[in-house]
Protein backbone atom coordinates (compact mmCIF):
# COMPACT_ATOMS: atom_id res chain seq x y z
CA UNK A 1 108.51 13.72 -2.32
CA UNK A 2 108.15 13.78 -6.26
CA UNK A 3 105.28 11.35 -6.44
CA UNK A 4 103.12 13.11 -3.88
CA UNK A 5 103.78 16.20 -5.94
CA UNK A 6 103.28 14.93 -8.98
CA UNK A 7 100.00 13.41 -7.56
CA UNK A 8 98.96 16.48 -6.41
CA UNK A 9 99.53 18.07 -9.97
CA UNK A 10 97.53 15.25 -11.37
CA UNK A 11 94.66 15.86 -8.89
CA UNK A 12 94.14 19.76 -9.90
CA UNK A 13 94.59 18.90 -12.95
CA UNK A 14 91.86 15.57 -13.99
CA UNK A 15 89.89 15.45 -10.85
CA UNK A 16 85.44 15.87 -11.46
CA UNK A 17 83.85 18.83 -9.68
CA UNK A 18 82.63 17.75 -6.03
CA UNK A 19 85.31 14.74 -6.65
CA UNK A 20 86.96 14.62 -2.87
CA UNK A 21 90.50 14.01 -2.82
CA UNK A 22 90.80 10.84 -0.83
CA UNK A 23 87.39 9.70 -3.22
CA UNK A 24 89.69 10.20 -6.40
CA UNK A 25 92.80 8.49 -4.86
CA UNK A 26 90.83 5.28 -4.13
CA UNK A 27 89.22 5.55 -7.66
CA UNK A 28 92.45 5.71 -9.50
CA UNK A 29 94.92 3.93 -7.36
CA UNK A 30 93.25 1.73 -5.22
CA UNK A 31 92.61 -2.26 -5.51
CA UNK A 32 89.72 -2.62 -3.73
CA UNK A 33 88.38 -1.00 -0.74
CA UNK A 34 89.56 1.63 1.20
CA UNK A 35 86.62 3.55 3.00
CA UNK A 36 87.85 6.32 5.67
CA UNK A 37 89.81 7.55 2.75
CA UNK A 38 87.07 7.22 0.13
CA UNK A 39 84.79 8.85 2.59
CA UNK A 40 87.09 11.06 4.40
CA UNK A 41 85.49 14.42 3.72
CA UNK A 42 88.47 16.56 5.82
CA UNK A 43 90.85 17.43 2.74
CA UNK A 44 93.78 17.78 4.97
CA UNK A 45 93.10 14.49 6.42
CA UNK A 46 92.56 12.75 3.24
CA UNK A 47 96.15 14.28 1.72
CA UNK A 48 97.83 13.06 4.80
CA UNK A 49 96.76 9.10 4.38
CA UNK A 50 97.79 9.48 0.99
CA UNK A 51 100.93 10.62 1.83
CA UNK A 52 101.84 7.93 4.61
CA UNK A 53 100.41 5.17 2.45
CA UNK A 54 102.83 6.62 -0.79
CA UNK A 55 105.60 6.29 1.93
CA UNK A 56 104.68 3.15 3.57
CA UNK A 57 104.37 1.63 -0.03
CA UNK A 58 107.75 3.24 -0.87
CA UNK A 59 106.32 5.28 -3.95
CA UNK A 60 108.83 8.20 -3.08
CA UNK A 61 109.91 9.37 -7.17
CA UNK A 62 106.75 7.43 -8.73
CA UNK A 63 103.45 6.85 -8.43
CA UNK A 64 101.66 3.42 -8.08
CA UNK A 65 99.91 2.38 -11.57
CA UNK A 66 96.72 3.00 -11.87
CA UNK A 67 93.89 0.41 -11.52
CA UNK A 68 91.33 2.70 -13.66
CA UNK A 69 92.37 5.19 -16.32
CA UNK A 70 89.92 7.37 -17.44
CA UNK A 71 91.56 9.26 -20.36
């Protein structure tokens, strides 16, 4: 799926030492709250809710805009 790797790329890439993946997701990309992925400390885990909700959201060749930009 081109979005998930592209997130993935953009995660490596821009994410704070110590940053969790699921805590960067919900930072970035998230309205609101979102808590077992925020706190999900299982990295595996976290990528796979990410996945399913890119999926379930139909984000298959693009990813959602984000709701903070830090650059």
């Amino acid at each position: 799926m081109k979005s998930f790797q592209s997130l993935i790329h953009e995660y490596m890439k821009d994410h704070l030492p110590g940053e969790r993946f699921g805590q960067w997701f919900v930072n970035l990309y998230i309205k609101g709250n979102w808590s077992e992925l925020f706190y999900e400390s299982n990295e595996v885990l976290a990528i796979g809710m990410v996945y399913r909700w890119l999926e379930d959201h139909h984000y298959i060749d693009t990813l959602p805009q984000k709701v903070v930009d830090y650059d």
